[in-house]
Protein backbone atom coordinates (compact mmCIF):
# COMPACT_ATOMS: atom_id res chain seq x y z
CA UNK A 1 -104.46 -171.10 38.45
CA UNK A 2 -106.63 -170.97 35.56
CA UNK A 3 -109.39 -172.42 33.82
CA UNK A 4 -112.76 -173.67 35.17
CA UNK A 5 -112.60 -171.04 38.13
CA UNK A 6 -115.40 -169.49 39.42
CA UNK A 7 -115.61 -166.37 41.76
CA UNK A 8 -117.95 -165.09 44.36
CA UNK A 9 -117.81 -161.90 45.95
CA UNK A 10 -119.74 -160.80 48.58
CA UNK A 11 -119.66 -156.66 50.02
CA UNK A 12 -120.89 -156.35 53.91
CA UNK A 13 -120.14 -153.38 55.72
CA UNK A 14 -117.20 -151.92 53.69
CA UNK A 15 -115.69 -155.33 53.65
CA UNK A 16 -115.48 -157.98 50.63
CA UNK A 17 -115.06 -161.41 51.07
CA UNK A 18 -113.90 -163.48 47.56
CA UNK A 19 -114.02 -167.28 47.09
CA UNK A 20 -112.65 -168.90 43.92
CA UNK A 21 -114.40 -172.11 43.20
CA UNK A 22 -112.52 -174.75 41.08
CA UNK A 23 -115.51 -177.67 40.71
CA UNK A 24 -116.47 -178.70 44.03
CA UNK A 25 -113.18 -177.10 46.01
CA UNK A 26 -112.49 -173.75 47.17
CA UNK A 27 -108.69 -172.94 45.74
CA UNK A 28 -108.41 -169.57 47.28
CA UNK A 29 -110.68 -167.44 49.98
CA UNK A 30 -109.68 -163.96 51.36
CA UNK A 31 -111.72 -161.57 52.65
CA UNK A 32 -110.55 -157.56 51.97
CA UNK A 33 -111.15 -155.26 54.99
CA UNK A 34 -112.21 -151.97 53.99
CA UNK A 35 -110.50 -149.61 51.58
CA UNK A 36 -110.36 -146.58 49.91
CA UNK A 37 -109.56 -148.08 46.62
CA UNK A 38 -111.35 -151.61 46.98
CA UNK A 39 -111.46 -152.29 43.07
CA UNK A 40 -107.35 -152.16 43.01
CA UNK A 41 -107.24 -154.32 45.76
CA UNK A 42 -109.36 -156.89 45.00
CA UNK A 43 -107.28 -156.75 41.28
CA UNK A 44 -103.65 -156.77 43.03
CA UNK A 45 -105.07 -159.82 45.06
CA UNK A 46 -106.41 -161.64 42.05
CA UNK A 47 -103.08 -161.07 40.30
CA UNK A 48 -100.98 -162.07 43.23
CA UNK A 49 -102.84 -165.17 43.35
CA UNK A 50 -102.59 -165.76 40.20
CA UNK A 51 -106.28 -166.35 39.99
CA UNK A 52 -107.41 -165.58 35.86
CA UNK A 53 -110.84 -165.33 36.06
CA UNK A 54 -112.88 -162.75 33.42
CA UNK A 55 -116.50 -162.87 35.44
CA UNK A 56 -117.39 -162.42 39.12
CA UNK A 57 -120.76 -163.25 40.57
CA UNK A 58 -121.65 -160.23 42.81
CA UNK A 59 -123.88 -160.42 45.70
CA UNK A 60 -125.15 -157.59 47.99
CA UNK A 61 -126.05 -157.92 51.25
CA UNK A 62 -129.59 -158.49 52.68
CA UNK A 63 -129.71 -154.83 54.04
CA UNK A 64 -129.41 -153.50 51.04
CA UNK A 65 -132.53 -154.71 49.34
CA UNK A 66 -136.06 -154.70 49.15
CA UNK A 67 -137.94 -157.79 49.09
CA UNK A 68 -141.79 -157.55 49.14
CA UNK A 69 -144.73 -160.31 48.72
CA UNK A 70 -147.30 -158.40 46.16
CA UNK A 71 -150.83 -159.76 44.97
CA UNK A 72 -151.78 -158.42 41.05
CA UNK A 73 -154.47 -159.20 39.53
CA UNK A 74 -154.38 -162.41 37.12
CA UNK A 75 -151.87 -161.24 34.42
CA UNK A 76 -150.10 -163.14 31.13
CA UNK A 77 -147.14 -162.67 29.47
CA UNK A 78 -144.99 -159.17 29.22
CA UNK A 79 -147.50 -157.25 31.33
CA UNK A 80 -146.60 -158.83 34.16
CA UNK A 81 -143.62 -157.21 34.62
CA UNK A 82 -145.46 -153.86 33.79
CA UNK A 83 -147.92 -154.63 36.44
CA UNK A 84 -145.27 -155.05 39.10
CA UNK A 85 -142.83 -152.10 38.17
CA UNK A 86 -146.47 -149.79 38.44
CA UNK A 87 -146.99 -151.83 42.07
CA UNK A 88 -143.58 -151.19 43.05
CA UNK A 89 -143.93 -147.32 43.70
CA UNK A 90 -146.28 -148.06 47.11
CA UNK A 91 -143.19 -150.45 48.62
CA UNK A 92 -140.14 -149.24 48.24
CA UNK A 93 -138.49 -146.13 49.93
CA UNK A 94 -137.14 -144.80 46.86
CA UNK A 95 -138.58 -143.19 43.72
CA UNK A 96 -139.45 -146.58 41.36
CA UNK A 97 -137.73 -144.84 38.23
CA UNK A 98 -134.42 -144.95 40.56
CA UNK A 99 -135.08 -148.93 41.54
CA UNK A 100 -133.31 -151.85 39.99
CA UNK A 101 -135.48 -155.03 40.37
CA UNK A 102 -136.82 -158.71 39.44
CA UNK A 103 -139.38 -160.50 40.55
CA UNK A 104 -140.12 -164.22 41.00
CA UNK A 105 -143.87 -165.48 40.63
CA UNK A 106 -145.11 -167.51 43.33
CA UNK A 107 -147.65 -170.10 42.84
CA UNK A 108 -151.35 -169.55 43.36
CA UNK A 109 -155.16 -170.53 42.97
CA UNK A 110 -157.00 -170.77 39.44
CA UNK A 111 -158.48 -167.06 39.87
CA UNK A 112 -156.54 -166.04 42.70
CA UNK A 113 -154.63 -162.45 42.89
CA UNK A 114 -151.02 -163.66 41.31
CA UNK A 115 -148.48 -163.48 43.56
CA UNK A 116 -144.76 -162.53 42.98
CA UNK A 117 -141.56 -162.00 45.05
CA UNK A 118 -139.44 -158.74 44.29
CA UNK A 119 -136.50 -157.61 45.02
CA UNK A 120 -135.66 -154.37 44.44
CA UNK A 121 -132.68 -151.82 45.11
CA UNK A 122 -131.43 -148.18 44.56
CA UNK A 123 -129.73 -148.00 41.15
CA UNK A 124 -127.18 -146.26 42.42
CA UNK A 125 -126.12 -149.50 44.63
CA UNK A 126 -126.21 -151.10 41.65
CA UNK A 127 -123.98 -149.02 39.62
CA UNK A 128 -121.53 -148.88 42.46
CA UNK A 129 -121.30 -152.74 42.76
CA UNK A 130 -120.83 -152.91 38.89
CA UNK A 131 -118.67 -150.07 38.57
CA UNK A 132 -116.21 -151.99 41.16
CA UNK A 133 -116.22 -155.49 39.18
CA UNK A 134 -114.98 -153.02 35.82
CA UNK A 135 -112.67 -151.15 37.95
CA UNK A 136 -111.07 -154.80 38.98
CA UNK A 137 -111.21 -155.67 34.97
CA UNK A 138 -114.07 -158.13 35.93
CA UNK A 139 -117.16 -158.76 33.85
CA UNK A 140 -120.86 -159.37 35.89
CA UNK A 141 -121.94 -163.17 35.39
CA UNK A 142 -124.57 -161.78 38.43
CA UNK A 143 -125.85 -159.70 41.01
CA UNK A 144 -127.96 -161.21 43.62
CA UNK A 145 -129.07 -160.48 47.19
CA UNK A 146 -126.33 -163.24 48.95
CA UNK A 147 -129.15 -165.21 51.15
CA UNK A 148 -130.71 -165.85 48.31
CA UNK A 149 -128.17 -167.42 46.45
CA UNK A 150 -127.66 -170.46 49.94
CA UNK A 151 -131.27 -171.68 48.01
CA UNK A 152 -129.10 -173.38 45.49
CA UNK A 153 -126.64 -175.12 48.54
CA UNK A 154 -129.26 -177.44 49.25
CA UNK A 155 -129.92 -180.98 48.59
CA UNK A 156 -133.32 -182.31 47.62
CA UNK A 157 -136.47 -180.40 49.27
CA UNK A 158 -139.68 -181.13 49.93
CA UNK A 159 -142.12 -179.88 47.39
CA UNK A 160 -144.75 -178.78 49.95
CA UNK A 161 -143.49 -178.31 53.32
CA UNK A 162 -142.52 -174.57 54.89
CA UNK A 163 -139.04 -174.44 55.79
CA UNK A 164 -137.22 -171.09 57.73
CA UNK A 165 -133.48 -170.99 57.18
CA UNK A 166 -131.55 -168.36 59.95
CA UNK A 167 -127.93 -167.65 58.67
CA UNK A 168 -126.36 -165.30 60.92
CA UNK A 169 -123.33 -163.96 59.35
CA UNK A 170 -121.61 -161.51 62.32
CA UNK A 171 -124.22 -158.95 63.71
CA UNK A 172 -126.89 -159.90 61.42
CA UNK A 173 -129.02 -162.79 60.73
CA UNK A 174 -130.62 -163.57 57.41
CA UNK A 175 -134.07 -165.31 57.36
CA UNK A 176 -135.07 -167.30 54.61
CA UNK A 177 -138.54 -168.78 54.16
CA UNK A 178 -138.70 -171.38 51.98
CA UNK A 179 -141.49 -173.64 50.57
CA UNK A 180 -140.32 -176.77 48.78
CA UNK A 181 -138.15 -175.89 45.59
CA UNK A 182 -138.82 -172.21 46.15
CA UNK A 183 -138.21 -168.90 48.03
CA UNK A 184 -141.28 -167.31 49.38
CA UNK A 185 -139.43 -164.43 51.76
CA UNK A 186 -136.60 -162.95 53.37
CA UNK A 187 -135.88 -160.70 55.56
CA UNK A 188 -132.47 -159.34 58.33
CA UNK A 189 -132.97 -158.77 61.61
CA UNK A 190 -129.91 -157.98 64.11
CA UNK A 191 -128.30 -161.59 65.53
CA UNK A 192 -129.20 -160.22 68.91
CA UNK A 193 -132.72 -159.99 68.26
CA UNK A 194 -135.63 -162.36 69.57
CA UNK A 195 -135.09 -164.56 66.48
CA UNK A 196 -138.13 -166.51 67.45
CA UNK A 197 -140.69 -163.73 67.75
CA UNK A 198 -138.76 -162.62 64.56
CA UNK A 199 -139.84 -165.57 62.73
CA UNK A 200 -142.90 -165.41 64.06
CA UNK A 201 -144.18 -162.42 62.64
CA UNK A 202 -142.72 -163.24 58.95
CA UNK A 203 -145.01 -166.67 59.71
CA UNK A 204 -148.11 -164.84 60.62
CA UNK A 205 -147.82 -162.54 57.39
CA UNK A 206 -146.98 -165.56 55.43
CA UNK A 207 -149.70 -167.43 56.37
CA UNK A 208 -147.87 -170.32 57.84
CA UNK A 209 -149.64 -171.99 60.49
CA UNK A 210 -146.93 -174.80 61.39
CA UNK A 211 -143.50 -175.01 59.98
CA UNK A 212 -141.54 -178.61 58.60
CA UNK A 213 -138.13 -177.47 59.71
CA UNK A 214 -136.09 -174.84 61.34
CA UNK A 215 -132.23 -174.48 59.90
CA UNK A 216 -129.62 -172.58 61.27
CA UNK A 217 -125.79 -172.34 59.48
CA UNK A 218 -122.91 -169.14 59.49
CA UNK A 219 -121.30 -167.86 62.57
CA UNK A 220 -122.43 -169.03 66.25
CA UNK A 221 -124.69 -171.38 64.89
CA UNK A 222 -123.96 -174.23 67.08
CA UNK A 223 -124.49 -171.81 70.16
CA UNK A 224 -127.71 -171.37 68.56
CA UNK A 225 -128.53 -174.54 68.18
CA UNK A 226 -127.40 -174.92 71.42
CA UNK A 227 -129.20 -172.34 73.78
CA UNK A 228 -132.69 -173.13 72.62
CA UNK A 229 -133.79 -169.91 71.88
CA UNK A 230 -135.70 -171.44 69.14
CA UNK A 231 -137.62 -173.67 70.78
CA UNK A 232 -141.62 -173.40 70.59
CA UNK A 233 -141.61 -172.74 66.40
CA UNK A 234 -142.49 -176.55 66.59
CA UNK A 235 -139.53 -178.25 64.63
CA UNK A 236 -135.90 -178.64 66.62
CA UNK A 237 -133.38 -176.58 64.67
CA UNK A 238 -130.99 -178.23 62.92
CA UNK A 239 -128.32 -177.64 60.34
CA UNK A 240 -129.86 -177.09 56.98
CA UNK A 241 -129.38 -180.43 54.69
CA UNK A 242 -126.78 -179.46 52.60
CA UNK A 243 -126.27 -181.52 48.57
CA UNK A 244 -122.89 -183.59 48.44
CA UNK A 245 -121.10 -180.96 45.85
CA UNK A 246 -122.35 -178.61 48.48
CA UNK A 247 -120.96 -180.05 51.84
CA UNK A 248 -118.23 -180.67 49.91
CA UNK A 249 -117.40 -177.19 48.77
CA UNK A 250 -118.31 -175.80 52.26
CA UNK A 251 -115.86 -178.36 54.28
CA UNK A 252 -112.99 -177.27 51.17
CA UNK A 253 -113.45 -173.53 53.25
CA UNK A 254 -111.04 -174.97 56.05
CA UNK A 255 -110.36 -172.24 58.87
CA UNK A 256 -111.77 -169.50 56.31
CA UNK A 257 -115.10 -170.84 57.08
CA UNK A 258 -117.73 -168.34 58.21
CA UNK A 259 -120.86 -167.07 57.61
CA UNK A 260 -119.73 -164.66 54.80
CA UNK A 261 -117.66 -166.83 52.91
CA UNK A 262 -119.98 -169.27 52.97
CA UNK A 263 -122.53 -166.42 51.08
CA UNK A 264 -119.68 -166.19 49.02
CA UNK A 265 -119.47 -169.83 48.17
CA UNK A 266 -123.14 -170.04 47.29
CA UNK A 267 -123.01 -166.96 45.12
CA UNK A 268 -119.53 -168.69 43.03
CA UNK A 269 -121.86 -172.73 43.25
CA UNK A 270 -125.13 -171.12 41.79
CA UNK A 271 -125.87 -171.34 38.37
CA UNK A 272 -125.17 -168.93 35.52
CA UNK A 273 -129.25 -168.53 35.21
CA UNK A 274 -130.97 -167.79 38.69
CA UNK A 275 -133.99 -165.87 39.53
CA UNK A 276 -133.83 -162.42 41.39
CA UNK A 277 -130.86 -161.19 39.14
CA UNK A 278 -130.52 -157.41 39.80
CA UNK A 279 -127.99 -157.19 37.05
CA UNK A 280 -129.43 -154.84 34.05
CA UNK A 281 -131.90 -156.65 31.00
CA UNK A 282 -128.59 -155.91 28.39
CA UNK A 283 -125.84 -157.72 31.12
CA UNK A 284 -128.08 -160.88 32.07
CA UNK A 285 -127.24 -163.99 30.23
CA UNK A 286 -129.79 -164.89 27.27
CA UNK A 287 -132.96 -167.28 28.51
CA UNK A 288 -135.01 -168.91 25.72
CA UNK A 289 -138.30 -168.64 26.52
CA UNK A 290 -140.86 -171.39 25.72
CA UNK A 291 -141.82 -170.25 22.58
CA UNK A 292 -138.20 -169.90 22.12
CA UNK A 293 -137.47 -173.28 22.79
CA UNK A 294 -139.88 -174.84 20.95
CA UNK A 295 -139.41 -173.14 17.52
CA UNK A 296 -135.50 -174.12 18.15
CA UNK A 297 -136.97 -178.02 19.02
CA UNK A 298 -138.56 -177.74 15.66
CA UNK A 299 -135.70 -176.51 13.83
CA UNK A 300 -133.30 -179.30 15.31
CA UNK A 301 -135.97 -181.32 14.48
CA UNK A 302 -135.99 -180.76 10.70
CA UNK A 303 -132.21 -180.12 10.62
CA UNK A 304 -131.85 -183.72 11.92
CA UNK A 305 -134.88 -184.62 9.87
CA UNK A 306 -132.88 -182.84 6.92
CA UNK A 307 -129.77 -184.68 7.88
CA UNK A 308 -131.23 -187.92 7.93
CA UNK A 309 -132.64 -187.52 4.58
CA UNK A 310 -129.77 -187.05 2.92
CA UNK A 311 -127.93 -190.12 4.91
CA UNK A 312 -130.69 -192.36 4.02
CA UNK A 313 -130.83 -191.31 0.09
CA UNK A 314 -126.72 -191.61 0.27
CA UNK A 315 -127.53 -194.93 1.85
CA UNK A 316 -130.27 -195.76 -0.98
CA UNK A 317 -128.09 -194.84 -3.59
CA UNK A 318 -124.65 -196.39 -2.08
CA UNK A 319 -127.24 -199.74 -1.73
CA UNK A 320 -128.35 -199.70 -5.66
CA UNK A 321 -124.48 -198.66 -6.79
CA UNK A 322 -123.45 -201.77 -4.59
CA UNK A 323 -126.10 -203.70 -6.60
CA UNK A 324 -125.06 -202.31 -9.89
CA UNK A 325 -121.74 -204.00 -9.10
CA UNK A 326 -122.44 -207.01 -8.30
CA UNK A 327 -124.81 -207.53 -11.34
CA UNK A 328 -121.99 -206.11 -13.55
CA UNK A 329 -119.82 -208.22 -11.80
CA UNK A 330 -121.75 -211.32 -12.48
CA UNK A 331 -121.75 -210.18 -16.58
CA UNK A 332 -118.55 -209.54 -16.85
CA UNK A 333 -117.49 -212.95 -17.95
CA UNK A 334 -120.46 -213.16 -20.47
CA UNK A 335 -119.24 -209.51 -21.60
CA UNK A 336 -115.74 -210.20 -21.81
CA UNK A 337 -116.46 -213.58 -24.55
CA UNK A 338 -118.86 -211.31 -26.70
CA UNK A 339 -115.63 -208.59 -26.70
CA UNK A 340 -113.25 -211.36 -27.60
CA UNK A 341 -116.03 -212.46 -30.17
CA UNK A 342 -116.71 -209.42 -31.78
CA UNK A 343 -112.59 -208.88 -32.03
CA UNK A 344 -112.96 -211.82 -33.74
CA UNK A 345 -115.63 -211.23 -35.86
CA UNK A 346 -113.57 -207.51 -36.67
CA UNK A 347 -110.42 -209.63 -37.63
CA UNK A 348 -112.17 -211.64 -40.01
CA UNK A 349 -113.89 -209.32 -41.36
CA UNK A 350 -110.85 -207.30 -42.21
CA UNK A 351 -109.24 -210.37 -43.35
CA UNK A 352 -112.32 -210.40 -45.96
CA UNK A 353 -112.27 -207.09 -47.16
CA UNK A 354 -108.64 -207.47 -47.99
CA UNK A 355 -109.59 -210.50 -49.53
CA UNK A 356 -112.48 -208.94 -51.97
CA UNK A 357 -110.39 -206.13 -52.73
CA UNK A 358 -107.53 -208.37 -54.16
CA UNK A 359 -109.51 -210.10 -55.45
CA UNK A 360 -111.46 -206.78 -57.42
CA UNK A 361 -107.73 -205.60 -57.90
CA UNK A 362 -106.74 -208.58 -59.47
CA UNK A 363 -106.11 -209.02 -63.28
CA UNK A 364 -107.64 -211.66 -65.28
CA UNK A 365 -105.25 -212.68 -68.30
CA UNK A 366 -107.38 -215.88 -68.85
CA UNK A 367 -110.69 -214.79 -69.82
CA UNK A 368 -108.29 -212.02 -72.44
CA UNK A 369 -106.16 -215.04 -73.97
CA UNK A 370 -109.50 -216.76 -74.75
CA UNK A 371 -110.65 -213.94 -76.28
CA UNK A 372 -107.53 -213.32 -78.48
CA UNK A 373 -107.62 -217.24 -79.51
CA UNK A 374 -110.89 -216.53 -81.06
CA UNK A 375 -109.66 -213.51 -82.58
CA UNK A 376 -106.32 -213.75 -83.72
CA UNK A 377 -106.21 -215.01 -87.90
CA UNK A 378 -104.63 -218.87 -88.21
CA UNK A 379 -101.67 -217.29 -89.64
CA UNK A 380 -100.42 -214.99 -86.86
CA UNK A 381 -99.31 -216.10 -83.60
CA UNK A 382 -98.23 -213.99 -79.75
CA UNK A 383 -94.60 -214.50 -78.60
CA UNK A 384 -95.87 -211.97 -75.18
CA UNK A 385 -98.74 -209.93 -73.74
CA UNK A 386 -98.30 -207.74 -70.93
CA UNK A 387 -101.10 -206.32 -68.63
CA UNK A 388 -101.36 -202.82 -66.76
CA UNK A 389 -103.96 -200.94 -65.32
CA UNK A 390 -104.28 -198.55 -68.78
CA UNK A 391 -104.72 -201.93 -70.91
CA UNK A 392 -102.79 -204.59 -73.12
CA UNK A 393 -99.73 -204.63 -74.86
CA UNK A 394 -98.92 -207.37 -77.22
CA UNK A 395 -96.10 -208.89 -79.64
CA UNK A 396 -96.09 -211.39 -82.07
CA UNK A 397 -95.82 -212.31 -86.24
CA UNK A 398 -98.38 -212.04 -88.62
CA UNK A 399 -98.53 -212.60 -92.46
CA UNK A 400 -100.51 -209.18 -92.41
CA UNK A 401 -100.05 -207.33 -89.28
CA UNK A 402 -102.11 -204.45 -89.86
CA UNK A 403 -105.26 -206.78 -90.26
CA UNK A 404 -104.89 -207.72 -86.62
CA UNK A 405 -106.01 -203.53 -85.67
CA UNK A 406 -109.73 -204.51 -86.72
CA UNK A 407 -109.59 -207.46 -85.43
CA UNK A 408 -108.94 -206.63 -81.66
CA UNK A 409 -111.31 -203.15 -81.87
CA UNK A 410 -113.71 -205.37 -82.31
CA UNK A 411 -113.33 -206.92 -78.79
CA UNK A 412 -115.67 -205.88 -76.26
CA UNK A 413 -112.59 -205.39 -73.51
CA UNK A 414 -110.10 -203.14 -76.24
CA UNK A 415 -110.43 -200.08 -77.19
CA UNK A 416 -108.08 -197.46 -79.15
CA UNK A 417 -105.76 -200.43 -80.65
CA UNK A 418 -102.67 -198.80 -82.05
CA UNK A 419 -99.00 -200.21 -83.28
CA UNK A 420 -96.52 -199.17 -80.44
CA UNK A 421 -94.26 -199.43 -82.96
CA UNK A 422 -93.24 -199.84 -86.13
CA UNK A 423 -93.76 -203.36 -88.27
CA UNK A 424 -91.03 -204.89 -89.63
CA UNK A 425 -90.65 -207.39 -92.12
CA UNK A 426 -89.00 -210.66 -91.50
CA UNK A 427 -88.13 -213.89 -93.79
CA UNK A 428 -92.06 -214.14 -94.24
CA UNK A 429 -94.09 -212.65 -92.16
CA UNK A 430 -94.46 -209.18 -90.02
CA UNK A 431 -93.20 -208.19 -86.59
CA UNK A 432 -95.64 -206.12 -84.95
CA UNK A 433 -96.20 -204.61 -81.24
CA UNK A 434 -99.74 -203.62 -80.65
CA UNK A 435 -101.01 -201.61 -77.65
CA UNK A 436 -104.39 -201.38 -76.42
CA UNK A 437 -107.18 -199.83 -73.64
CA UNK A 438 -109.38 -201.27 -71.92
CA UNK A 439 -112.87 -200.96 -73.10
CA UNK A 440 -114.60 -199.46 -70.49
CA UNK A 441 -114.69 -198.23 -66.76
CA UNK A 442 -116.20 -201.18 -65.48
CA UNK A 443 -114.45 -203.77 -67.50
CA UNK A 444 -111.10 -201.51 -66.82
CA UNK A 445 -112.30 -201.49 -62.66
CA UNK A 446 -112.53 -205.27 -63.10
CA UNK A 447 -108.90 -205.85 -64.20
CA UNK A 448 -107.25 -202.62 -63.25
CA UNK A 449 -104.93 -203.62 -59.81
CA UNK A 450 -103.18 -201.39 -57.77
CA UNK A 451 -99.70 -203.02 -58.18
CA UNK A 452 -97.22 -202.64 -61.34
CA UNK A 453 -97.92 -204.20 -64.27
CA UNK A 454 -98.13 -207.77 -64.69
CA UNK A 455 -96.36 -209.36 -67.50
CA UNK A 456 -96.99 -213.03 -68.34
CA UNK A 457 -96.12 -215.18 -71.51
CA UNK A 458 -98.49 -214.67 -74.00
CA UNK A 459 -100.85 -217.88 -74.70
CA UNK A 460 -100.07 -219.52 -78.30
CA UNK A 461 -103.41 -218.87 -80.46
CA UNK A 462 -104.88 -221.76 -82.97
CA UNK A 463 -102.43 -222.11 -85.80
CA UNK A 464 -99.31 -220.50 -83.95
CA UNK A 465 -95.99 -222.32 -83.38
């Protein structure tokens, strides 16, 4: 069996008595008689029943403690428990160094002597009951006086109203006097004892005048109830009123029922933090205090507050990215027509520069054959003229050919004007093959292209054939 199990032990008279709580149900209850090597015992048994629990709530009997009603003077915060450890010395039978104790305030008047409940115990107990949960490979999760723990079996409870609880568990009976939601004494007194003078006494110390109810559970409580032994403390005794998960827990006992196991059920159904816990300050499970509390209230405040911040500035920002969208979305046709635009705008553009620059590359044989009209003598004509980027070569007849050199230097587009080759004489007139340069850089920029040369038939100037 494992997981969610809780145990209870409970030591009387050499004897232990376990219960192993799973939720509301008791899964296994034994009690171990007494022996001389209880801690291997109790582990064989847990073993054998397969029961793999890691913490044990310990309770002692009533016997074993002290439990004392003290009035201190009006005290706040950690001296408290100063006050009451330097109080304890006058009430228990045992040097105070050598005690192990809590204490429980009780409620009082605005500038009354404060009142607490201790408990207190020999160290040595102590150390025995904890050295038998390690020996068993247990850890503490408390150690309580076992009447104490039935407070937490009950249901709701009157806030006001004195209540006495007798639990008789074999040859003892265990008193508890209880005042709305809280314990306010308790004592043991032998089952065979006048249980009402008993209670009586604890009443007159208490204060109590009158009591709201009289409660009695564990073994021969119905021939309690019965005999009427009780009778004159006002209230008819009665079974104590029990909570649901409680009744519950107590009917899962079966035959095992009695009034040990059922101390041993309330110590395994109370809760991890309980008042009275005579377990040491370094084994007691951490309790915030108020201050505590608070300053971790106001740090899961501004973690949250933290937390939200950043949600809502994710959410601010996911809101204007969402926006952004849509308002691109909504552009992107008008964006899409300027891209096409400007692509066409690019292409066009290109198409001019290509345009101009073959047009700037271009050569210009017109404006040249005008030019060599004007110049050429009546008597000479061009059979060709051929055009390059370095200038002008041209062929032809001529009565005097080497009159036509002057002639063409004096152009404003030649330059250097040279015979490519020799004249030769015909019938009657010269053969001649002139080349030329271009005048200058701009005039050669303006007809030089980038292709070969061009070669076109030479115009026919005034007076040629």
């Amino acid at each position: 069996m494992t997981g969610g199990l809780r145990l209870g032990i409970v030591l009387k008279d050499q004897r232990l008595a376990v219960v192993a709580l799973a939720g509301n149900r008791a899964r296994q209850v034994f009690t171990l008689e007494e022996q001389e090597n209880p801690a291997a015992v109790l582990r064989g048994e847990l073993e054998t029943r397969r029961l793999k629990v890691r913490r044990a709530s310990l309770a002692l009997p009533r016997s074993l403690a002290t439990v004392k009603r003290l009035e201190l003077p009006p005290a706040v915060g950690g001296s408290l428990a100063q006050m009451v450890a330097f109080e304890l010395e006058r009430h228990v039978p045992f040097p105070a160094e050598d005690a192990a104790f809590d204490f429980l305030p009780l409620p009082a008047a605005r500038g009354a002597p404060q009142r607490v409940l201790v408990v207190a115990c020999e160290r040595r107990t102590v150390d025995r009951a904890l050295r038998l949960l390690e020996e068993a490979r247990l850890a503490p999760r408390s150690l309580t006086v076992a009447c104490h723990d039935l407070f937490f079996l009950l249901g709701s409870r009157s806030k006001r109203k004195p209540t006495v609880w007798a639990h008789l568990v074999g040859d003892d009976a265990e008193l508890l006097f209880l005042r709305g939601p809280r314990l306010h004494l308790s004592r043991s007194v032998p089952a065979d004892a006048d249980l009402g003078h008993e209670i009586r006494k604890s009443l007159m110390h208490l204060g109590w005048e009158e009591l709201a109810g009289l409660w009695v559970s564990g073994d021969r409580a119905r021939e309690v109830l019965a005999s009427g032994e009780l009778a004159g403390l006002g209230p008819a005794p009665v079974p104590p009123p029990l909570s649901p998960r409680a009744r519950a827990a107590v009917a899962s006992l079966g035959e095992s029922a009695s009034g040990l196991t059922v101390l041993a059920l309330a110590a395994a159904l109370a809760p991890r933090h309980r008042p009275l816990n005579l377990l040491p300050p370094a084994l007691r499970p951490r309790r915030l205090t108020w201050g505590q509390w608070v300053t971790a209230a106001n740090g899961a405040a501004a973690a949250l507050l933290g937390i939200a911040l950043l949600f809502a500035q994710g959410y601010q920002s996911q809101r204007q990215l969402s926006q952004l969208n849509a308002a691109i979305r909504t552009l992107d046709p008008e964006v899409k027509a300027v891209e096409r635009l400007m692509a066409d705008v690019e292409k066009k553009r290109q198409l001019l520069a290509a345009l101009r620059s073959a047009e700037d590359s271009a050569l210009r044989p017109l404006p040249l054959l005008r030019e060599l009209t004007e110049l050429v003598p009546a008597d000479a004509w061009l059979t060709t003229m051929s055009l390059d980027t370095k200038g002008a070569e041209i062929t032809g007849q001529a009565t005097a050919a080497n009159q036509l050199i002057p002639l063409l230097e004096g152009s404003p587009r030649l330059e250097k004007v040279e015979f490519a080759s020799p004249v030769t004489k015909g019938r009657d007139k010269e053969q001649f093959r002139i080349r030329a340069s271009w005048e200058t850089a701009a005039t050669a920029a303006a007809a030089r292209p980038p292709g070969p040369p061009a070669a076109t038939p030479a115009a026919t100037p005034r007076g040629a054939r």
